[in-house]
N, C-alpha and C. Protein backbone atom coordinates (compact mmCIF):
# COMPACT_ATOMS: atom_id res chain seq x y z
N UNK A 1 -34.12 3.87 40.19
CA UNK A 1 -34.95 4.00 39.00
C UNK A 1 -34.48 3.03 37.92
N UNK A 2 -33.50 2.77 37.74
CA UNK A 2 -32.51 2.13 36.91
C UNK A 2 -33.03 0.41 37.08
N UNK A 3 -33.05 0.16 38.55
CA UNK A 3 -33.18 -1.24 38.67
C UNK A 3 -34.74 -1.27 38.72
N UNK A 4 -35.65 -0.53 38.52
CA UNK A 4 -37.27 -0.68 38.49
C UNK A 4 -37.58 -1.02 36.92
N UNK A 5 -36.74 -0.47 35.96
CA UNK A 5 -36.93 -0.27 34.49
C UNK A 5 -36.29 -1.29 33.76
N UNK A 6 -35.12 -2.03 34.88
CA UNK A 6 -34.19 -3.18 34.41
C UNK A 6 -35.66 -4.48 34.83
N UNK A 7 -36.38 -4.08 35.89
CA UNK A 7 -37.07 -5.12 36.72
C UNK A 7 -38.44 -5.39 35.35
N UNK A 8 -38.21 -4.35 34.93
CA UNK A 8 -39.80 -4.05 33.87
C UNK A 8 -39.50 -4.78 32.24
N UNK A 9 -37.90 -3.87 31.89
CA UNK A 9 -37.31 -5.02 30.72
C UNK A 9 -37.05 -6.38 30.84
N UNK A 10 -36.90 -7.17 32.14
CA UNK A 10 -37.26 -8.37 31.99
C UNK A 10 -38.27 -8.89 32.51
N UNK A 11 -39.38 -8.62 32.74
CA UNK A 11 -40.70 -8.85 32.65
C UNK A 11 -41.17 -8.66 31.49
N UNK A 12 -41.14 -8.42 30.96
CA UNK A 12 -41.78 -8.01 29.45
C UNK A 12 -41.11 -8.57 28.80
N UNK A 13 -39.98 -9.42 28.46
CA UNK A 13 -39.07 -10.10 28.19
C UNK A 13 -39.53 -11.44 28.36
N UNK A 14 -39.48 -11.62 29.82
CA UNK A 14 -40.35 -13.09 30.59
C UNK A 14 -41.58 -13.29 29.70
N UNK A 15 -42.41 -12.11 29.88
CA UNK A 15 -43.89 -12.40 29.11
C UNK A 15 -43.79 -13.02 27.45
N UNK A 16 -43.52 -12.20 27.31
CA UNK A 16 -43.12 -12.81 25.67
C UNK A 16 -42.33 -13.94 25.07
N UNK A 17 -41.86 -14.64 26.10
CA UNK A 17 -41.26 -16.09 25.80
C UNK A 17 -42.34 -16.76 26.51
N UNK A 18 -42.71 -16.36 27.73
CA UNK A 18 -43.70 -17.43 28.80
C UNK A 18 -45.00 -17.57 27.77
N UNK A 19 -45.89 -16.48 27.45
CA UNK A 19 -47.21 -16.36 27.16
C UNK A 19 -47.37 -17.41 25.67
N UNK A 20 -46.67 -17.15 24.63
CA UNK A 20 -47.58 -18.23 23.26
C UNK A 20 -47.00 -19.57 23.78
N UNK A 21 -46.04 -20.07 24.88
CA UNK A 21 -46.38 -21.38 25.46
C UNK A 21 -47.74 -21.64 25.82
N UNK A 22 -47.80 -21.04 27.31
CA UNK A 22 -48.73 -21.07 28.12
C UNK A 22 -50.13 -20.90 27.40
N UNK A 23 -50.01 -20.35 25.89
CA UNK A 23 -51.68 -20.00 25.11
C UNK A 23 -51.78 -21.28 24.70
N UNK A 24 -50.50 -22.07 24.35
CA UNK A 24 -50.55 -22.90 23.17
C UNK A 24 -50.66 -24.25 23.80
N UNK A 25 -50.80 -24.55 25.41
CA UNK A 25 -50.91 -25.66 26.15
C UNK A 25 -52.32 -25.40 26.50
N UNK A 26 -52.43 -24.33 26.64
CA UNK A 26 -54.39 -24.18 27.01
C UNK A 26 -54.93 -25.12 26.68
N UNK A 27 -55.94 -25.61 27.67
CA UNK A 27 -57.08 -26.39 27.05
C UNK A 27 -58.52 -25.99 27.41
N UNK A 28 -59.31 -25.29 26.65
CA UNK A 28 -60.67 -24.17 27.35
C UNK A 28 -61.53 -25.75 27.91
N UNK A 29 -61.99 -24.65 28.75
CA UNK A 29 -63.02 -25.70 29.96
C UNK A 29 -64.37 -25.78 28.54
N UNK A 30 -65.13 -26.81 29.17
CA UNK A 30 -66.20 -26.70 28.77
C UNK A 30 -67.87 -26.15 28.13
N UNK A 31 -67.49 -25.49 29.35
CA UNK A 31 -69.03 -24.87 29.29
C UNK A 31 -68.88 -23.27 29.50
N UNK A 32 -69.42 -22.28 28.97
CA UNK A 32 -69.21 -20.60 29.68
C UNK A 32 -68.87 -20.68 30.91
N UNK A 33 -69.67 -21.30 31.65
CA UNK A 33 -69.70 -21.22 33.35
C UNK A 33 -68.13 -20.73 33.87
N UNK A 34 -67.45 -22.16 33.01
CA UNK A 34 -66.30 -22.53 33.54
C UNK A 34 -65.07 -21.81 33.41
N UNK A 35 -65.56 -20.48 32.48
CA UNK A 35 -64.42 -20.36 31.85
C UNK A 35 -63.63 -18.98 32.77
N UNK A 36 -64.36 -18.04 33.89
CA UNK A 36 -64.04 -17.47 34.73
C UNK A 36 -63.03 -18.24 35.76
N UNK A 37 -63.20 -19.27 35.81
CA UNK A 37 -62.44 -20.59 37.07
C UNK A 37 -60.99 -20.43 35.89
N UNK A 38 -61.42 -20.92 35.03
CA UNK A 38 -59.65 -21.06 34.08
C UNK A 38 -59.40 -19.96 33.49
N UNK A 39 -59.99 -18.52 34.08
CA UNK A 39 -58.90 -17.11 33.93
C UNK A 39 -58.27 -17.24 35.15
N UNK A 40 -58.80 -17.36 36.11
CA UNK A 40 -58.17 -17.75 37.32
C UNK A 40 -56.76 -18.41 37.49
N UNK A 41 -57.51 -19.59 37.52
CA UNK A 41 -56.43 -21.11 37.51
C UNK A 41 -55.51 -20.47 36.76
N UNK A 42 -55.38 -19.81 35.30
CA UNK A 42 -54.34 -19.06 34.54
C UNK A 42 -53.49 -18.12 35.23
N UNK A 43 -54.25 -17.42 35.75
CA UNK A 43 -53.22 -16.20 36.49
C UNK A 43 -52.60 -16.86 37.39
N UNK A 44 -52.90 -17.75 38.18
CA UNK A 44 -52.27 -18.58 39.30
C UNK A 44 -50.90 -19.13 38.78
N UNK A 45 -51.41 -19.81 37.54
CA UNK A 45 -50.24 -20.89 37.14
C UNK A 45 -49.12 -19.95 36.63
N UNK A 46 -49.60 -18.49 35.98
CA UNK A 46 -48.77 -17.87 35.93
C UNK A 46 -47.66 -16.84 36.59
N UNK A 47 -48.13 -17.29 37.75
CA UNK A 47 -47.47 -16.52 38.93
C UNK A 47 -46.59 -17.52 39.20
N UNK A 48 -46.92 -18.84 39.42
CA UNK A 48 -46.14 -19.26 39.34
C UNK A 48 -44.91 -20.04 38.46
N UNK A 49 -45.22 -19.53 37.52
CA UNK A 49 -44.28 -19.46 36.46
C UNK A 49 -42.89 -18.79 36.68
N UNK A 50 -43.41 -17.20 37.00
CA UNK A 50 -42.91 -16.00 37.32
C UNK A 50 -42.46 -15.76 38.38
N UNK A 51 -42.99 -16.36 39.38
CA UNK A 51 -42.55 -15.89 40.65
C UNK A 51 -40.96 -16.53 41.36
N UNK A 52 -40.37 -17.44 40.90
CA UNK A 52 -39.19 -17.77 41.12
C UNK A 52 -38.04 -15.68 41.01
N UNK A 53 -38.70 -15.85 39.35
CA UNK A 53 -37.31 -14.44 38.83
C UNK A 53 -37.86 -13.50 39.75
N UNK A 54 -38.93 -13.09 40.08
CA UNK A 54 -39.34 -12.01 40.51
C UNK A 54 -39.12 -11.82 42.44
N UNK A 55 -38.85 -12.84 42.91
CA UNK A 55 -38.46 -13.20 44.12
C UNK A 55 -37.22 -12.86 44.24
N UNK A 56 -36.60 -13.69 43.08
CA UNK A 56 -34.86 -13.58 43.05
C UNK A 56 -34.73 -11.88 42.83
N UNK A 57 -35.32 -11.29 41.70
CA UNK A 57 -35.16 -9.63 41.53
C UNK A 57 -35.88 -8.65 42.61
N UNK A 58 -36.74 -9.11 43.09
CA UNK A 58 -37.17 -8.36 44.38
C UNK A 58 -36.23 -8.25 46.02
N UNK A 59 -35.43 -9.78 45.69
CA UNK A 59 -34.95 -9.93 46.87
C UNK A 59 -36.02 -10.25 47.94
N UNK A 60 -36.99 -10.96 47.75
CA UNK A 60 -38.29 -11.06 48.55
C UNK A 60 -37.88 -12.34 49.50
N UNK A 61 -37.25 -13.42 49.12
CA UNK A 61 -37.20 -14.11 50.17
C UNK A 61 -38.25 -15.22 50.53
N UNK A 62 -39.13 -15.22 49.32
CA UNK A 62 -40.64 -15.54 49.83
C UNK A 62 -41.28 -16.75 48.72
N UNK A 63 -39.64 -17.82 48.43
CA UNK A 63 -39.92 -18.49 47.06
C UNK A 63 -41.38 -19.85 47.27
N UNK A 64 -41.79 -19.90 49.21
CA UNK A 64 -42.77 -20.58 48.79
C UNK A 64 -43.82 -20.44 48.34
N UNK A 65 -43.67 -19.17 48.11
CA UNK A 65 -45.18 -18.40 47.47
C UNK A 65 -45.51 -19.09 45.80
N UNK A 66 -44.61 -19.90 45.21
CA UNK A 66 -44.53 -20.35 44.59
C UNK A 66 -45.35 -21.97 44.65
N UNK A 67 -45.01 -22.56 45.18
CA UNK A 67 -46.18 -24.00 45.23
C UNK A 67 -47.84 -23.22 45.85
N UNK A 68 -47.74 -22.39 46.26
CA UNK A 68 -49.01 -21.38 46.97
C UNK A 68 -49.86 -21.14 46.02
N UNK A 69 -49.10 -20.49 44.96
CA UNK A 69 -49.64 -20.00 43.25
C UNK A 69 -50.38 -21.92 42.64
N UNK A 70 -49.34 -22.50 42.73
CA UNK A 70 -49.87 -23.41 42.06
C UNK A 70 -50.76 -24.41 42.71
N UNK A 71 -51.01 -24.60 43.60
CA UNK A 71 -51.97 -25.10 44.42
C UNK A 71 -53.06 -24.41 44.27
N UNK A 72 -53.09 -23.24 44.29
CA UNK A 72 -54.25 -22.51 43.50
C UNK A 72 -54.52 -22.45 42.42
N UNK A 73 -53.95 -22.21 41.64
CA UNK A 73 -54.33 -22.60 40.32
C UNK A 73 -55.18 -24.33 40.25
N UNK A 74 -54.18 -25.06 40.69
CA UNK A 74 -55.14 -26.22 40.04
C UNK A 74 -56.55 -26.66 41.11
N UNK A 75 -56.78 -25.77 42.38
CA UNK A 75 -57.74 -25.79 43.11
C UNK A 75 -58.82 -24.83 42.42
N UNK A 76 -58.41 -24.34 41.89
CA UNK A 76 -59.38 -23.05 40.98
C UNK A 76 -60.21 -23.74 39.55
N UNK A 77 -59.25 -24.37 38.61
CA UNK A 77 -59.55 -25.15 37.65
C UNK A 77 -60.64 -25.85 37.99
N UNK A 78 -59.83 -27.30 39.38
CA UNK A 78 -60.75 -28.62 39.73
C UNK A 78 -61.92 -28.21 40.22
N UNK A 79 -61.74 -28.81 41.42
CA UNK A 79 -62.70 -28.44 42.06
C UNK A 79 -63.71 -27.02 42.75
N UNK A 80 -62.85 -26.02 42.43
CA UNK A 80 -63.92 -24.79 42.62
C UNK A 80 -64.82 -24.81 41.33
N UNK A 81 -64.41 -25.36 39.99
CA UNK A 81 -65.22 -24.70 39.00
C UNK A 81 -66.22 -26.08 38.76
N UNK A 82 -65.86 -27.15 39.73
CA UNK A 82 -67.47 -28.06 39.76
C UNK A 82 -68.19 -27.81 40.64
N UNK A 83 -67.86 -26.76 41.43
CA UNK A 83 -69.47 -25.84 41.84
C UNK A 83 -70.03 -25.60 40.70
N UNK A 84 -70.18 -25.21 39.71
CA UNK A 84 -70.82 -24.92 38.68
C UNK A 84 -72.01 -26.18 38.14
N UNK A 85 -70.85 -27.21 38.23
CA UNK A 85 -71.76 -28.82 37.83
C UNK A 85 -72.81 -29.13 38.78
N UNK A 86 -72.67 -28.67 40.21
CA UNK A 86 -73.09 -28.90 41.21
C UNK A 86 -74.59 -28.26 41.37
N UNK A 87 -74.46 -26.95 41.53
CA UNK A 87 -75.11 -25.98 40.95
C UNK A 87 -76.49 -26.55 40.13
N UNK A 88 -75.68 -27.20 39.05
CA UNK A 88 -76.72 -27.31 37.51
C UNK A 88 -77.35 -28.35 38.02
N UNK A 89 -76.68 -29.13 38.81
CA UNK A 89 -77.07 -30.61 39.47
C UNK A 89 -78.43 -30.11 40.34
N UNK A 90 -78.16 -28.96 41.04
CA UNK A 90 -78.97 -28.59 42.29
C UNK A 90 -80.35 -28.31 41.47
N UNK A 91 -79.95 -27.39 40.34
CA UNK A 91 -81.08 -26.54 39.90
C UNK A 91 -82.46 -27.45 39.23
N UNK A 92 -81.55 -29.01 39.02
CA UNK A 92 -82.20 -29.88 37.67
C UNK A 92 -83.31 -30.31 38.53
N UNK A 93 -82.63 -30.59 39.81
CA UNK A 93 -83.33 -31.36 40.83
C UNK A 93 -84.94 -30.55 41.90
N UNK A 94 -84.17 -29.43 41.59
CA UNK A 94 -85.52 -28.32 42.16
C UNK A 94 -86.49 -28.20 41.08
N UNK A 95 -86.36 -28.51 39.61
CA UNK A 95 -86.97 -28.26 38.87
C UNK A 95 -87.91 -29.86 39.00
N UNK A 96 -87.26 -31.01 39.12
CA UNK A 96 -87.56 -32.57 39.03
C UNK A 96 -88.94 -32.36 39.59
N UNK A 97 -88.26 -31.55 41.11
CA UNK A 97 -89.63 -31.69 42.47
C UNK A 97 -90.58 -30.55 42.12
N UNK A 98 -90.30 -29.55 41.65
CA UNK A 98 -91.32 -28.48 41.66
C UNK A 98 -92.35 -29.64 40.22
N UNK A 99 -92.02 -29.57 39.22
CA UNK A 99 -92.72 -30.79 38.22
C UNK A 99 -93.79 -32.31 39.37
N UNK A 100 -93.13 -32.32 39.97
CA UNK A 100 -93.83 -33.58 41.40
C UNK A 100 -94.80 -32.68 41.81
N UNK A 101 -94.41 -31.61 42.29
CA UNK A 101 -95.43 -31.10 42.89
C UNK A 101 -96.42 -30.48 42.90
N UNK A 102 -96.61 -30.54 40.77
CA UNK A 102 -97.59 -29.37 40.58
C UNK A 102 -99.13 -29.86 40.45
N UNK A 103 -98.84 -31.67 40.46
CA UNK A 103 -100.30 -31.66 40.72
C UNK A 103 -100.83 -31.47 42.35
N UNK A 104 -99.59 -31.98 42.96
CA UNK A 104 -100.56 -31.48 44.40
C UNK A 104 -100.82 -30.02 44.84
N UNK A 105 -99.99 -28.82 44.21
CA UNK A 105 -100.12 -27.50 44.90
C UNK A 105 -100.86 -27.04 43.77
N UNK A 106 -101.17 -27.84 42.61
CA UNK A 106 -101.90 -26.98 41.52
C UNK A 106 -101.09 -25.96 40.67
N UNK A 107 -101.37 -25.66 39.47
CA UNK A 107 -100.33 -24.87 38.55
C UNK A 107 -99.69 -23.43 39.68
N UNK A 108 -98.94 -23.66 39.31
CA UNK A 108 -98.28 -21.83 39.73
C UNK A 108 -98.53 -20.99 38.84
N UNK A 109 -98.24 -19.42 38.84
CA UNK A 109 -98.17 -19.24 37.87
C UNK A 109 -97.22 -18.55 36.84
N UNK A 110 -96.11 -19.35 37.50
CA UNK A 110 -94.89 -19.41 36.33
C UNK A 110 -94.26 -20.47 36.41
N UNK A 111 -93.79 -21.14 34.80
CA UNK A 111 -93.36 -22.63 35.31
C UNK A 111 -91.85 -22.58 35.92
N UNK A 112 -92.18 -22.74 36.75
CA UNK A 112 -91.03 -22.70 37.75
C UNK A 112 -89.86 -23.93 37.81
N UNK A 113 -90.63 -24.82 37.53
CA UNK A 113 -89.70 -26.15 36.90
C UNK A 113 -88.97 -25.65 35.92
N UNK A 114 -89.59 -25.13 34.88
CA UNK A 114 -88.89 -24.95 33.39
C UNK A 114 -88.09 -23.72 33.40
N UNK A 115 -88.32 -23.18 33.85
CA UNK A 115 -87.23 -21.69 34.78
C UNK A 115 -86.02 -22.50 35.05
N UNK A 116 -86.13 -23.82 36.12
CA UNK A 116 -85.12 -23.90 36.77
C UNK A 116 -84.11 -24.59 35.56
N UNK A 117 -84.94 -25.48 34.89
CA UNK A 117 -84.35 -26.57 33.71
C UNK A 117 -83.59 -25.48 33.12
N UNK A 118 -83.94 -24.35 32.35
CA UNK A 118 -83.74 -23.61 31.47
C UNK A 118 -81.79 -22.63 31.77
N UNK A 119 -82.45 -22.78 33.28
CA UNK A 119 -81.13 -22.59 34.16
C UNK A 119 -79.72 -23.26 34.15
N UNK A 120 -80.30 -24.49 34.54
CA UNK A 120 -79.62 -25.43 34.44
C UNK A 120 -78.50 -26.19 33.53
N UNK A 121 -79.38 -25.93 32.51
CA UNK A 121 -79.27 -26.07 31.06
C UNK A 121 -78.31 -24.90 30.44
N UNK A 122 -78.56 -23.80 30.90
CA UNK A 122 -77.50 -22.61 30.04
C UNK A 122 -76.29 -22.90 30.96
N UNK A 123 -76.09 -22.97 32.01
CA UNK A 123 -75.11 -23.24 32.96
C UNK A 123 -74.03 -24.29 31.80
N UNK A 124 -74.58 -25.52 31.86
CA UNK A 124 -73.91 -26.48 30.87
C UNK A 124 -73.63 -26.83 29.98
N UNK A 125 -74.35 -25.37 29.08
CA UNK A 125 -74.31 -25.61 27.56
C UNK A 125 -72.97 -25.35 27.15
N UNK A 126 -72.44 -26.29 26.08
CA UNK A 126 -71.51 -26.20 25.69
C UNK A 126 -70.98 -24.95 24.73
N UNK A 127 -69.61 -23.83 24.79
CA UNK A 127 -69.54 -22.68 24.33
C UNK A 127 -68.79 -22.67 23.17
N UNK A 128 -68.38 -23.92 22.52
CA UNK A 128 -68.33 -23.54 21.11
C UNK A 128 -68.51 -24.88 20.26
N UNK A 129 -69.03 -24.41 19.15
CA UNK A 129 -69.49 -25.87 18.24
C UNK A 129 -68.33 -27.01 18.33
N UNK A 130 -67.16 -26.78 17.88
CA UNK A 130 -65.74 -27.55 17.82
C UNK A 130 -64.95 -28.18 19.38
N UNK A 131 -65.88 -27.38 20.42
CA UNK A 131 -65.52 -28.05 21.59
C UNK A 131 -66.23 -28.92 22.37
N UNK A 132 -67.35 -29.58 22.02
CA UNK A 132 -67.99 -30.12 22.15
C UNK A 132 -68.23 -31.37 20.93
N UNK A 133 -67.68 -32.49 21.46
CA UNK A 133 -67.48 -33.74 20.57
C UNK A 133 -68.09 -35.02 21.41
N UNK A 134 -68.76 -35.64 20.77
CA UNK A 134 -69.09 -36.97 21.31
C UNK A 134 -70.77 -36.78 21.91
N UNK A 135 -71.28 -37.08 23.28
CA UNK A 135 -72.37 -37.39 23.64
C UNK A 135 -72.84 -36.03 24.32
N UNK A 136 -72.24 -35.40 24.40
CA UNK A 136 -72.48 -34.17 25.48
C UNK A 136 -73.58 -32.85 24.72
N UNK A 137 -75.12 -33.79 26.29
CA UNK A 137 -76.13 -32.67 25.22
C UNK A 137 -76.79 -32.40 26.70
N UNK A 138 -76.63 -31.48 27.31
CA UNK A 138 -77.39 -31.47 28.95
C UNK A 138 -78.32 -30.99 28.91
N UNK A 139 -78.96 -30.66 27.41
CA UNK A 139 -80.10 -30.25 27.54
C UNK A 139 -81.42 -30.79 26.74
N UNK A 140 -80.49 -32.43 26.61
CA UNK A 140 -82.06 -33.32 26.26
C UNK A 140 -82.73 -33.66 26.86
C-alpha cells in the first residue's frame, strides 16, 4: 500500500513539473477538425515523457514502449490528422462534379453541391481569430 501511494506522490509530482512545460510548447492545430488528432498526439507524447519513471517504478521492463508512445504521437499529429485535409479535399471535389452535373441530370432537389462546399468548408475553417494569420480563407 505504501509503495502504490509513494507510486501516486510521484506522479502527481511528475505532473506538475511536466504539464505548464508541455502547455507552454503547445502549438494548437489549425482548424476544429484537427484538434481531436493533437489531444491525441498529446497523450502520446505524454506517455512518453512518463513512461521511462513509471517503467523504472513498476519494474515493468518494457522501456521500449517508450519510442512506441512517441511514434504515435507524431503519427497522430501528421499524418492521421490530414485525413481531415483529405476529406475536405474529397468533399470540394464531389461538390465541383455534382455543380457539372446539374445541367445534365437537371436540378435536384437539394443543392447538393452546396451541402458538400458548406462541408468542406466548416471542416477547414479556421478556430480562432488570432490563429489564423496571413492568406488562409478555404472558404472563398
Amino acid at each position: 500500500m505504501k509503495k502504490l501511494i509513494s507510486i501516486g506522490v510521484a506522479l502527481a509530482l511528475l505532473t506538475m513539473a511536466v504539464v505548464p512545460g508541455a502547455v507552454a510548447a503547445y502549438t494548437p492545430p489549425d482548424t476544429y477538425a484537427k484538434v481531436p488528432f493533437a489531444i491525441l498526439a498529446s497523450g502520446f507524447e505524454l506517455l512518453e515523457t512518463l513512461w521511462p519513471d513509471l517503467d523504472e517504478a513498476l519494474g515493468m521492463d518494457m522501456l521500449w514502449l517508450e519510442t512506441v508512445f512517441g511514434e504515435l504521437g507524431s503519427w497522430t499529429r501528421g499524418p492521421l490528422s490530414w485525413t481531415v485535409d483529405m476529406l475536405a479535399w474529397g468533399l470540394g471535389l464531389g461538390a465541383d462534379i455534382m455543380d457539372a452535373l446539374d445541367p445534365v441530370i437537371g436540378p435536384l432537389p437539394l443543392p447538393v453541391g452546396d451541402l458538400l462546399n458548406d462541408v468542406a468548408c466548416g471542416l477547414m475553417m479556421c478556430w480562432s481569430a488570432t490563429n489564423c494569420t496571413g492568406t488562409f480563407d478555404p472558404c472563398a
